[in-house]
N, C-alpha and C. Protein backbone atom coordinates (compact mmCIF):
# COMPACT_ATOMS: atom_id res chain seq x y z
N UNK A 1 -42.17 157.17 36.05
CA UNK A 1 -40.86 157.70 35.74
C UNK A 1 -40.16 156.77 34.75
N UNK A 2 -40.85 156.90 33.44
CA UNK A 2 -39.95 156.17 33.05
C UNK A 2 -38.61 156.15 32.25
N UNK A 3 -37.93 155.15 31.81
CA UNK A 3 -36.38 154.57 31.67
C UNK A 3 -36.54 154.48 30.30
N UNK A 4 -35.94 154.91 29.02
CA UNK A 4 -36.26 153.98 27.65
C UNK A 4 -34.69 154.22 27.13
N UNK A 5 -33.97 153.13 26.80
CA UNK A 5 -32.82 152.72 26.59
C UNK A 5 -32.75 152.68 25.01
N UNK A 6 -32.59 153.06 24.19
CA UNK A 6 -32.38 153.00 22.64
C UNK A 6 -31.08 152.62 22.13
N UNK A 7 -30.50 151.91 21.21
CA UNK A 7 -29.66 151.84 20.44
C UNK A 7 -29.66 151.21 19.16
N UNK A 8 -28.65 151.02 18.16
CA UNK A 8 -28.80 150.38 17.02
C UNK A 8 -27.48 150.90 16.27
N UNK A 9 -27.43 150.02 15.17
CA UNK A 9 -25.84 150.24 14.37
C UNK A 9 -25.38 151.68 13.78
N UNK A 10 -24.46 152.17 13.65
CA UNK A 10 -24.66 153.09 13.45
C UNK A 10 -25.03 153.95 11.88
N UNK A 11 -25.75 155.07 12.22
CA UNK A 11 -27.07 155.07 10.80
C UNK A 11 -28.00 154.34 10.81
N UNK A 12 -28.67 153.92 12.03
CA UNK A 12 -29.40 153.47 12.29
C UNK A 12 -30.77 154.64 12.31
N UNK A 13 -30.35 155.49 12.64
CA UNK A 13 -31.34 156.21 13.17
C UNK A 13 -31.60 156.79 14.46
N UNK A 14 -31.03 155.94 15.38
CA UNK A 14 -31.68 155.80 17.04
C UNK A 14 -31.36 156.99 17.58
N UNK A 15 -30.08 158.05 17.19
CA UNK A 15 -30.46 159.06 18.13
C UNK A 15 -31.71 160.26 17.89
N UNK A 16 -31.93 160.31 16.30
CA UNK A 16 -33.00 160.92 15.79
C UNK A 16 -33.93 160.43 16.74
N UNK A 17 -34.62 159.36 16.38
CA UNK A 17 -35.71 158.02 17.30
C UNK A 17 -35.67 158.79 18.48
N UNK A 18 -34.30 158.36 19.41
CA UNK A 18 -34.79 158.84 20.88
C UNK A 18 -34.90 160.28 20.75
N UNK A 19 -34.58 161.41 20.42
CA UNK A 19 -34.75 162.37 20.92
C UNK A 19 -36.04 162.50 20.87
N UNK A 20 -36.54 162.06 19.69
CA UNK A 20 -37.90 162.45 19.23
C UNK A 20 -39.03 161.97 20.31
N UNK A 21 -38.29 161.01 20.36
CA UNK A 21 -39.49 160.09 21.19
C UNK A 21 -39.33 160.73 23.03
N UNK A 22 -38.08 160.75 23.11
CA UNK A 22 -37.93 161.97 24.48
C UNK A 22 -38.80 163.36 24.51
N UNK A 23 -38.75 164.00 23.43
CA UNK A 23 -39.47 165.36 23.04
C UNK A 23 -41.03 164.60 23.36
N UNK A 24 -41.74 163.81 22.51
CA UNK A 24 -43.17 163.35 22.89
C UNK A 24 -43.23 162.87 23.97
N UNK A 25 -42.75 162.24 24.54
CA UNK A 25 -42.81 162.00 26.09
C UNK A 25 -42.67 162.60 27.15
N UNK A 26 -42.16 164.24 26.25
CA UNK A 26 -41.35 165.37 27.96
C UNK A 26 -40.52 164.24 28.79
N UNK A 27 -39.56 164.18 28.79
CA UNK A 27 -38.84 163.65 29.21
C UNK A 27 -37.58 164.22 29.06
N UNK A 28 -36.18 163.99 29.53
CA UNK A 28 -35.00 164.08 29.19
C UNK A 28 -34.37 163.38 28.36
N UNK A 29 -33.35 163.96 27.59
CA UNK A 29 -32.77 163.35 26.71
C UNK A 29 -31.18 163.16 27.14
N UNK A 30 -30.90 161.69 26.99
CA UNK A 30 -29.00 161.89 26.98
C UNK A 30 -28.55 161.22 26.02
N UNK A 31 -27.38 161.31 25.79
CA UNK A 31 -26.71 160.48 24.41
C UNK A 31 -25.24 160.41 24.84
N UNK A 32 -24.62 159.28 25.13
CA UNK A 32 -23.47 159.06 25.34
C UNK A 32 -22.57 159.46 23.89
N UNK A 33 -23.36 159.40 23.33
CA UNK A 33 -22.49 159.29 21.69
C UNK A 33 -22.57 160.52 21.68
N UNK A 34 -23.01 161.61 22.10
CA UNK A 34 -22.80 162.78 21.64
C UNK A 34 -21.56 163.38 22.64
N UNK A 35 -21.70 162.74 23.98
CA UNK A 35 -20.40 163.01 24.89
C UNK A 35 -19.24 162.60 24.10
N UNK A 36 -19.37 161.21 23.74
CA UNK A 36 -18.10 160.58 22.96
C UNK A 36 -17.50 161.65 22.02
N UNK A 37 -18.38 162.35 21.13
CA UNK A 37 -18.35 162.87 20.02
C UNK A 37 -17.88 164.16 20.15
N UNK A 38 -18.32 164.79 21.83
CA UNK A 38 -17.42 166.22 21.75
C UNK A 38 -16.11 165.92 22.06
N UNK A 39 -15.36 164.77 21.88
CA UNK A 39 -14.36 164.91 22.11
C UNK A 39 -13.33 164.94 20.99
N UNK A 40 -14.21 165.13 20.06
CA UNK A 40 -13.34 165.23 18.37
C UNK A 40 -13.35 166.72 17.77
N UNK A 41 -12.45 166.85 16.67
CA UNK A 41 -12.62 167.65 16.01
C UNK A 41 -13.20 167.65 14.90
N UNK A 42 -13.20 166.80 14.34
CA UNK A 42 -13.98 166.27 12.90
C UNK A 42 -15.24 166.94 12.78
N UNK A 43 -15.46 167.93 11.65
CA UNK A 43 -16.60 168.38 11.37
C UNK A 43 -18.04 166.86 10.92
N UNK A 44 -18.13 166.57 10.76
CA UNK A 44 -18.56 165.43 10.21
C UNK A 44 -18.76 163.90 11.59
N UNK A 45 -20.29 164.06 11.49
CA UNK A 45 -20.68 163.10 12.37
C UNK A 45 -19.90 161.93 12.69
N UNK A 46 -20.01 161.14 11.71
CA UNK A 46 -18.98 159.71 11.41
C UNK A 46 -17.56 159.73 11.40
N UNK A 47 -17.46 161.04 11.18
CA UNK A 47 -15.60 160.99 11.28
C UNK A 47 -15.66 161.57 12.63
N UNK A 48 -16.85 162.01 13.39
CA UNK A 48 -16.21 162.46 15.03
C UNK A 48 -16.08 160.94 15.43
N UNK A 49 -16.74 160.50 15.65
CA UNK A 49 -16.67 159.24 16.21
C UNK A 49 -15.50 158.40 15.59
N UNK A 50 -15.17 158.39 14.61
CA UNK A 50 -13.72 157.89 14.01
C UNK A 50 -12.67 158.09 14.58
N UNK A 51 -12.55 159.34 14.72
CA UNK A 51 -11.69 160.32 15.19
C UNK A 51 -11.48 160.14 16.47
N UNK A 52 -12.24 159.52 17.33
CA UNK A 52 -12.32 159.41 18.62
C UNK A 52 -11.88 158.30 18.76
N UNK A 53 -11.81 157.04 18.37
CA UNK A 53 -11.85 156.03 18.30
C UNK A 53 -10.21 155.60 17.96
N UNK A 54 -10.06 156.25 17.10
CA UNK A 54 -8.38 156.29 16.98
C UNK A 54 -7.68 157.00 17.69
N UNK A 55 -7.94 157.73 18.44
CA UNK A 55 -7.24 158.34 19.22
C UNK A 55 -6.97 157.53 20.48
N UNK A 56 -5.53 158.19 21.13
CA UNK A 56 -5.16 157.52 22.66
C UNK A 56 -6.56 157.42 23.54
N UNK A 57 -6.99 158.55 23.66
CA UNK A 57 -8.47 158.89 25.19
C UNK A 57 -9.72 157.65 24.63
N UNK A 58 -9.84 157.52 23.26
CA UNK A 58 -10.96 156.82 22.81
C UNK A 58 -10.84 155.57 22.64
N UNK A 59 -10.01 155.22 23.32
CA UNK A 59 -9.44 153.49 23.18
C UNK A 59 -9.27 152.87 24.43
N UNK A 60 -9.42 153.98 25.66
CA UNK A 60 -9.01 153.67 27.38
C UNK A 60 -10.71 153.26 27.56
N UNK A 61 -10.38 152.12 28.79
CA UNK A 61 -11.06 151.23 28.98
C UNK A 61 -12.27 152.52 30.08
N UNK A 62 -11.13 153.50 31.00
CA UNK A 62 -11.59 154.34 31.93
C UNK A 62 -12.31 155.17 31.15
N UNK A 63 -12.36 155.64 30.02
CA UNK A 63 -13.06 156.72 29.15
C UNK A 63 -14.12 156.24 29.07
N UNK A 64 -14.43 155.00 28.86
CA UNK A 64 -15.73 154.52 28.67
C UNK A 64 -16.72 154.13 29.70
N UNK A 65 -15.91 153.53 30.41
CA UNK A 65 -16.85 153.78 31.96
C UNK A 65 -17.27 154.90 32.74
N UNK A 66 -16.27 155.92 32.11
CA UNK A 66 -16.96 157.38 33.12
C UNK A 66 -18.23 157.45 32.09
N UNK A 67 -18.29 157.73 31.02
CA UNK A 67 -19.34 157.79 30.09
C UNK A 67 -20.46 156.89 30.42
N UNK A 68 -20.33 155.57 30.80
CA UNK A 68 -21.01 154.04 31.35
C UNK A 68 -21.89 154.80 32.58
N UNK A 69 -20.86 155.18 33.51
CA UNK A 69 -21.36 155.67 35.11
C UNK A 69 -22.60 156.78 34.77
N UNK A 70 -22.31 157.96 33.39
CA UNK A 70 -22.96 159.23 33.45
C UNK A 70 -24.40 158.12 33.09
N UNK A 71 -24.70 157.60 32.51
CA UNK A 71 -26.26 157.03 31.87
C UNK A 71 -26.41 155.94 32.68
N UNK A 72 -26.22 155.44 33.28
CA UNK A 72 -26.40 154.46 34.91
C UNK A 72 -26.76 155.94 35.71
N UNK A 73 -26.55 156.82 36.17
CA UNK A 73 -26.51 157.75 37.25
C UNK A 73 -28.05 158.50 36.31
N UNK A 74 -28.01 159.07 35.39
CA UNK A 74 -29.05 159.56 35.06
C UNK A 74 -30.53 158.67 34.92
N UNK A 75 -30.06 157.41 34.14
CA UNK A 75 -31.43 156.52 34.35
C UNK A 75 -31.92 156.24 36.08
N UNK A 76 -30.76 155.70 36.65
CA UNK A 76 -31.91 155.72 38.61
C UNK A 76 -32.22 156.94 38.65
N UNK A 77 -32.47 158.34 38.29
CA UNK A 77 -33.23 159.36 38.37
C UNK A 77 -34.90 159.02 37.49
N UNK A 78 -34.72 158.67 36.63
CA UNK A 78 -35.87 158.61 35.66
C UNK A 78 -36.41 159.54 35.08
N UNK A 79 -37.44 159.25 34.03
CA UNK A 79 -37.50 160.06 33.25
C UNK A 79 -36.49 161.00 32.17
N UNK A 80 -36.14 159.77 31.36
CA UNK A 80 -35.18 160.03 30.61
C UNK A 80 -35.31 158.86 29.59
N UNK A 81 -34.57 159.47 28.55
CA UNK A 81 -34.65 158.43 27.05
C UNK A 81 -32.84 158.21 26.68
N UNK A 82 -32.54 157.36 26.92
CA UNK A 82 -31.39 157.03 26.83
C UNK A 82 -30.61 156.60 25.70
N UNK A 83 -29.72 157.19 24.89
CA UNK A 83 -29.48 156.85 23.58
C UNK A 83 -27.89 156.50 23.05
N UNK A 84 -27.23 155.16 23.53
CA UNK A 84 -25.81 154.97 23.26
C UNK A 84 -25.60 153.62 22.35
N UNK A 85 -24.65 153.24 22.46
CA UNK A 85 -24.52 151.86 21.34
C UNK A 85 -24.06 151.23 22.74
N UNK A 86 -24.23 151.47 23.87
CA UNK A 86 -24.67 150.24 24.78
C UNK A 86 -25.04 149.79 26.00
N UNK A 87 -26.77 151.47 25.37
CA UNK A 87 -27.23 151.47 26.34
C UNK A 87 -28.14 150.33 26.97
N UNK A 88 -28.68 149.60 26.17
CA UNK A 88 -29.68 148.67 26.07
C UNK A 88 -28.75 147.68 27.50
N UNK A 89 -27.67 147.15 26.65
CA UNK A 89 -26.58 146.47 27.65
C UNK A 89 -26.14 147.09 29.19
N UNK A 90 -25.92 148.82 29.46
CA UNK A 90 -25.42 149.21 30.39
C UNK A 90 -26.95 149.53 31.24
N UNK A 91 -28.30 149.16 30.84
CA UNK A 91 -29.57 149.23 31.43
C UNK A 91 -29.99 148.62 31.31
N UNK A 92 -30.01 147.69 31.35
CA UNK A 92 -30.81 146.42 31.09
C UNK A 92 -31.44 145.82 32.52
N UNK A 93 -30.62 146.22 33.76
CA UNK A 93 -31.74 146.19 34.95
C UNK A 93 -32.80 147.44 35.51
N UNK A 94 -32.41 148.64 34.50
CA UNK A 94 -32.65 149.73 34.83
C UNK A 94 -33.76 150.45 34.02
N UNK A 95 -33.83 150.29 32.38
CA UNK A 95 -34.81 150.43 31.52
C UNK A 95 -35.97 149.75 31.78
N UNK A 96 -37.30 150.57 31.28
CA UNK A 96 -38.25 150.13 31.72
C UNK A 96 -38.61 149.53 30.15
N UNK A 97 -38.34 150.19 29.22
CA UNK A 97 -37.97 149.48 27.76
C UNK A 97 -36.83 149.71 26.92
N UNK A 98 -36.70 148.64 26.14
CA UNK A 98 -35.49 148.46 25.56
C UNK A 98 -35.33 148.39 24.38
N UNK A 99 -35.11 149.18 23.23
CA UNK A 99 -35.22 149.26 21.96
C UNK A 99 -34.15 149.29 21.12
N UNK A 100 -34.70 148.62 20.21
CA UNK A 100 -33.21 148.36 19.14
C UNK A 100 -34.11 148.87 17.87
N UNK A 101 -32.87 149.45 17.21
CA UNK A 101 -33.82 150.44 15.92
C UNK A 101 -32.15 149.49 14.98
N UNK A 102 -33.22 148.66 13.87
CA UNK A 102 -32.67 147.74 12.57
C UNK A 102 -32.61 148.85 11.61
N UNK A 103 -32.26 148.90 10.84
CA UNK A 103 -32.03 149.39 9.48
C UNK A 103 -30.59 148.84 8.97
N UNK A 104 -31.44 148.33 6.97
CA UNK A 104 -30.86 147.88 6.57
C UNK A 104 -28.98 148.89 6.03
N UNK A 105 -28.27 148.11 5.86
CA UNK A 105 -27.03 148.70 5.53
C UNK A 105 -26.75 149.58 4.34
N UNK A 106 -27.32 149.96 3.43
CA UNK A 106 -27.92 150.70 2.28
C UNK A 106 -28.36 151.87 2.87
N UNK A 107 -29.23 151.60 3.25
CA UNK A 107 -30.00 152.53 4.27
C UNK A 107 -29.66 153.43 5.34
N UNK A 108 -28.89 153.04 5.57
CA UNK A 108 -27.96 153.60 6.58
C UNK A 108 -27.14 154.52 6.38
N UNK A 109 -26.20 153.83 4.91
CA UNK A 109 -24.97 154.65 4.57
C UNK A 109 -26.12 155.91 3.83
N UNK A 110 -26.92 155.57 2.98
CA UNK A 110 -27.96 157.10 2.71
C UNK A 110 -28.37 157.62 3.23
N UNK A 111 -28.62 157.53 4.70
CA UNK A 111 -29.32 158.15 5.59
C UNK A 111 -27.47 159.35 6.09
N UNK A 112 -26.60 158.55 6.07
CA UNK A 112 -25.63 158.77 7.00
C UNK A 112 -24.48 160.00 6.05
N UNK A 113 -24.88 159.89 4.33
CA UNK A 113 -24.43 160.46 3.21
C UNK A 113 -25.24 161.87 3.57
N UNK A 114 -26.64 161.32 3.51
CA UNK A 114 -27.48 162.97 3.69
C UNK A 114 -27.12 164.15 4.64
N UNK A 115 -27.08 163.19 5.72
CA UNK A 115 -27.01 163.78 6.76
C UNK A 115 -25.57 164.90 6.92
N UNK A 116 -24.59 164.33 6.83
CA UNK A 116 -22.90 164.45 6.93
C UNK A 116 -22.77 165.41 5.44
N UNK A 117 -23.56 165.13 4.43
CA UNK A 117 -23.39 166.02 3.05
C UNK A 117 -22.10 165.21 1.83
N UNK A 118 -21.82 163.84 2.36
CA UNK A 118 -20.68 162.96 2.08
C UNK A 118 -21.05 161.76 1.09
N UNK A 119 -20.67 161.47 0.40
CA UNK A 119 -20.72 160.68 -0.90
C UNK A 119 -21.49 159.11 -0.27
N UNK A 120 -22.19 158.44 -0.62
CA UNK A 120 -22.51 157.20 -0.41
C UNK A 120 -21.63 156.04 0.15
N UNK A 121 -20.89 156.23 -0.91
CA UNK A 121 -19.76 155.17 -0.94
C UNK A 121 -18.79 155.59 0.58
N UNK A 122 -18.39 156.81 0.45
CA UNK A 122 -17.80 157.32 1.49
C UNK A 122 -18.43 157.22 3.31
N UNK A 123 -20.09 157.25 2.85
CA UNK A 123 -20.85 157.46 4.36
C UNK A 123 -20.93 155.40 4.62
N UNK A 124 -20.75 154.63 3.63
CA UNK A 124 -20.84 153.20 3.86
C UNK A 124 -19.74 152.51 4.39
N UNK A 125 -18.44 153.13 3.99
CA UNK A 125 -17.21 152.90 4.24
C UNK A 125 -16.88 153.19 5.83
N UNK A 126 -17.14 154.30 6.30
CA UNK A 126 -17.17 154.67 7.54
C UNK A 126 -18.05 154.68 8.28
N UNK A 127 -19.16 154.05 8.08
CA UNK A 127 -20.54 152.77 9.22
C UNK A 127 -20.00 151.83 8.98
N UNK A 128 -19.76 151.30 8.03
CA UNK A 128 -18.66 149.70 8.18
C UNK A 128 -17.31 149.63 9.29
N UNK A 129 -16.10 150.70 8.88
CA UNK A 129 -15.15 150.59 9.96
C UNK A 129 -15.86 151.49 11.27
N UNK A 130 -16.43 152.00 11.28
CA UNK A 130 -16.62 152.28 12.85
C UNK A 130 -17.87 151.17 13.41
N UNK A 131 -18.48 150.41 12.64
CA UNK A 131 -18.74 148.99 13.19
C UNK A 131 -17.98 148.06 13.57
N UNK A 132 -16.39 147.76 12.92
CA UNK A 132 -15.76 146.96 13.25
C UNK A 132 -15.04 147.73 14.30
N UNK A 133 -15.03 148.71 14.43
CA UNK A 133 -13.61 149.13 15.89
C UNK A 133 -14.26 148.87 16.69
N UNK A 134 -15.76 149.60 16.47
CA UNK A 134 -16.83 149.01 17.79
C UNK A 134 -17.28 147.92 18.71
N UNK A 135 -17.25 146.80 17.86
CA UNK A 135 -17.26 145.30 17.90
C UNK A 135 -16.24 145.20 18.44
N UNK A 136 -14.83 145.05 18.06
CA UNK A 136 -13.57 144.84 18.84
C UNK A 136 -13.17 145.16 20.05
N UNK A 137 -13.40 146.89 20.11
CA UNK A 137 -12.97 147.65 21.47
C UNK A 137 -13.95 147.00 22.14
N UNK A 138 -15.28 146.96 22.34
CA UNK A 138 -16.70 146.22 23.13
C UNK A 138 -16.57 145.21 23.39
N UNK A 139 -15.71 144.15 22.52
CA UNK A 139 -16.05 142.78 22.92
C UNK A 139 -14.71 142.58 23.73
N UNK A 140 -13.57 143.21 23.70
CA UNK A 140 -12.13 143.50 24.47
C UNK A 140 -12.70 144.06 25.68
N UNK A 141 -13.27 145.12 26.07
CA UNK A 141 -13.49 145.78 27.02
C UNK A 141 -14.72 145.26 27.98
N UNK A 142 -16.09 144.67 27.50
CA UNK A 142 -17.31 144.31 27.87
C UNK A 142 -17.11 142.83 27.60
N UNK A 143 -16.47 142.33 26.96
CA UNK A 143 -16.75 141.15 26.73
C UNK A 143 -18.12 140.33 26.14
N UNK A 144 -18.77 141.84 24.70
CA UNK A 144 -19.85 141.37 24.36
C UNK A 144 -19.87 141.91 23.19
N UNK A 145 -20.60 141.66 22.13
CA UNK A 145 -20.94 141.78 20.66
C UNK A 145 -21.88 143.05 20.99
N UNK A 146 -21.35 144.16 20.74
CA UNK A 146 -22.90 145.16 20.63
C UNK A 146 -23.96 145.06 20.02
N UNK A 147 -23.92 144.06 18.80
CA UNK A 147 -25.17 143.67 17.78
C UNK A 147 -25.49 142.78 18.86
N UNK A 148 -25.24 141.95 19.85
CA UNK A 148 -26.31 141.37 20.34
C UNK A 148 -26.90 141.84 21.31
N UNK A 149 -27.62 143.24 21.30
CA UNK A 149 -28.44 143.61 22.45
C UNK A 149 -29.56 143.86 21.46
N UNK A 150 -29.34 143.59 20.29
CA UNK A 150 -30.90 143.18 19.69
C UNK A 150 -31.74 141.70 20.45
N UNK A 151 -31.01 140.74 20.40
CA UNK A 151 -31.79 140.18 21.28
C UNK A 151 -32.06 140.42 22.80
N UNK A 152 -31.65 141.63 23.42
CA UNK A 152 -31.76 141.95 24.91
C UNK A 152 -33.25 142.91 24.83
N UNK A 153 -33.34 143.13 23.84
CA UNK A 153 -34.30 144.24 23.57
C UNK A 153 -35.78 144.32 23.86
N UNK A 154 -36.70 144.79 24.42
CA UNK A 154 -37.88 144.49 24.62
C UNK A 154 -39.04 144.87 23.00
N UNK A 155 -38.51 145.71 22.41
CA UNK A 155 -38.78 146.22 20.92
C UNK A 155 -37.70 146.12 20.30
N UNK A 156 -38.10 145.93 18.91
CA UNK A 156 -37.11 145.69 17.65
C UNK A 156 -37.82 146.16 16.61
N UNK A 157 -37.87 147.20 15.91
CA UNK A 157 -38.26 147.95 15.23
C UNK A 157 -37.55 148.48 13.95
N UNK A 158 -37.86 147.64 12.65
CA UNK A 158 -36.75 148.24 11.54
C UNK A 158 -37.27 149.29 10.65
N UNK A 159 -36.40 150.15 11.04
CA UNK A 159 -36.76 151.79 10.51
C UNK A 159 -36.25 152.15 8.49
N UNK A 160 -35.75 150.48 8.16
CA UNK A 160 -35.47 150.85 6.89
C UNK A 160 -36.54 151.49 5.96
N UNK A 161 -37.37 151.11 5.96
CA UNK A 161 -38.47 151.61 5.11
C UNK A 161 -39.61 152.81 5.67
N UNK A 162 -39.20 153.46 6.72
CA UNK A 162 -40.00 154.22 8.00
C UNK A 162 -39.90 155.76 7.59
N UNK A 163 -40.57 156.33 7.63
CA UNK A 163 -40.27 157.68 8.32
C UNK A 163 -39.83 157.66 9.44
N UNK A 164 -39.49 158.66 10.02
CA UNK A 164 -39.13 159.59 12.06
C UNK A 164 -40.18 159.46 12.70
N UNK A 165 -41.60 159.52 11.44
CA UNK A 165 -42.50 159.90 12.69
C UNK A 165 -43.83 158.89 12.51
N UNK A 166 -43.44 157.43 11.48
CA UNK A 166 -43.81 156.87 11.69
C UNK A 166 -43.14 155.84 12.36
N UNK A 167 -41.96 155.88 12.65
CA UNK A 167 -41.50 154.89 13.67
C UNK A 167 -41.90 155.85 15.10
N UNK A 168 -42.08 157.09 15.04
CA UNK A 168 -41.95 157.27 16.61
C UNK A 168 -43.84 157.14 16.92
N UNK A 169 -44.79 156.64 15.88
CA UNK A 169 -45.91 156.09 16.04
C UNK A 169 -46.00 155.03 16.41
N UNK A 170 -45.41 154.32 15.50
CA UNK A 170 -45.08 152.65 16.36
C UNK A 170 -44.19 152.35 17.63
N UNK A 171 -43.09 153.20 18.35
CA UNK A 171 -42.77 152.93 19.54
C UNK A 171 -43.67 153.44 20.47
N UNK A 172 -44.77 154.84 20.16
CA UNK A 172 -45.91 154.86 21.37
C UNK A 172 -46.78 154.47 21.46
N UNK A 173 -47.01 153.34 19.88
CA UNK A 173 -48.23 152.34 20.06
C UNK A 173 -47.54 150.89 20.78
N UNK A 174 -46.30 150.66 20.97
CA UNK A 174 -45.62 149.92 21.82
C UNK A 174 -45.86 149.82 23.16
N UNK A 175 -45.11 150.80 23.92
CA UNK A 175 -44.80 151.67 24.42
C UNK A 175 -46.44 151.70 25.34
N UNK A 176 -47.30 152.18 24.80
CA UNK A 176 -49.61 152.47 25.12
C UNK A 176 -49.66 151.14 25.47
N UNK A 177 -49.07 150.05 24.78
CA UNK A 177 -49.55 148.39 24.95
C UNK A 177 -49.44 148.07 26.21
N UNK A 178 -47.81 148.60 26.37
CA UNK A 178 -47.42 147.76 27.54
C UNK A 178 -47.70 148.30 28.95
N UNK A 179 -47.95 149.42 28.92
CA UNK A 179 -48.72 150.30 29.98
C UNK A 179 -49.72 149.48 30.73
């Protein structure tokens, strides 16, 4: 039954990663970030999460722990692929692996431009500030750097130069090892 905890900056990749890697595994999929995210209106990936973030509900310490409790409650079930910016941190006794997906900052904002249909400059600008609210509210609330659950990580895998489905080759040749 197993636990796989994913995260990484955002435009990273990782919820693509986990689902994918949930889909090859039959497994379940959850994503706190996508809970976070229905709580916006913003057509546009990066501005939901913006949007959320500035708002009164997305700044309470309680908003984030009910969200915390839902992926704690689903991982002791198992069989599930877990995908938040801190899940690695909120499973870390609970994941059976722990993955951090790198990609460089270039990379990101193009990945994050494509995706959203939004100018470069524009998709870099907003992975930069919703990195810094992130960092702040996290390290106020958790009392931790979300970039450092790269070192909590049992894999570290940088998807800058990757395909989808050659990184999701290298997390089940990971993944086969440690079996």
């Amino acid at each position: 039954m197993p636990v796989i905890a994913i995260t990484g900056l955002p435009g990273s990749g990782s919820s693509t990663i986990a689902r994918l890697l949930a889909e090859k595994l039959k497994v379940k999929y959850f994503s706190p970030g996508e809970y976070f995210k229905s709580h916006s209106i913003a057509k546009h990936q990066t501005k939901q999460v913006l949007s959320v973030w500035l708002s009164k509900e997305g700044t309470k310490k309680r908003f984030h722990e009910d969200i915390d409790k839902m992926q704690v409650k689903l991982a002791k079930k198992g069989n599930v692929v877990i995908c938040g910016k801190l899940s690695i941190y909120m499973l870390k006794d609970i994941a059976d692996y722990k993955i951090w997906i790198k990609c460089a900052a270039d990379e990101r904002a193009k990945r994050t431009a494509e995706r959203d249909g939004i100018s470069f400059e524009e998709a870099k600008k907003s992975i930069l500030e919703r990195e810094k609210i992130e960092a702040k509210e996290w390290r106020k609330d958790y009392g931790i750097d979300y970039r450092e659950q790269e070192r909590m990580a049992d894999i570290v895998i940088d998807t800058s130069n990757m395909s989808k489905e050659k990184t999701i080759e290298k997390l089940m040749s990971c993944i086969n090892q440690a079996l």
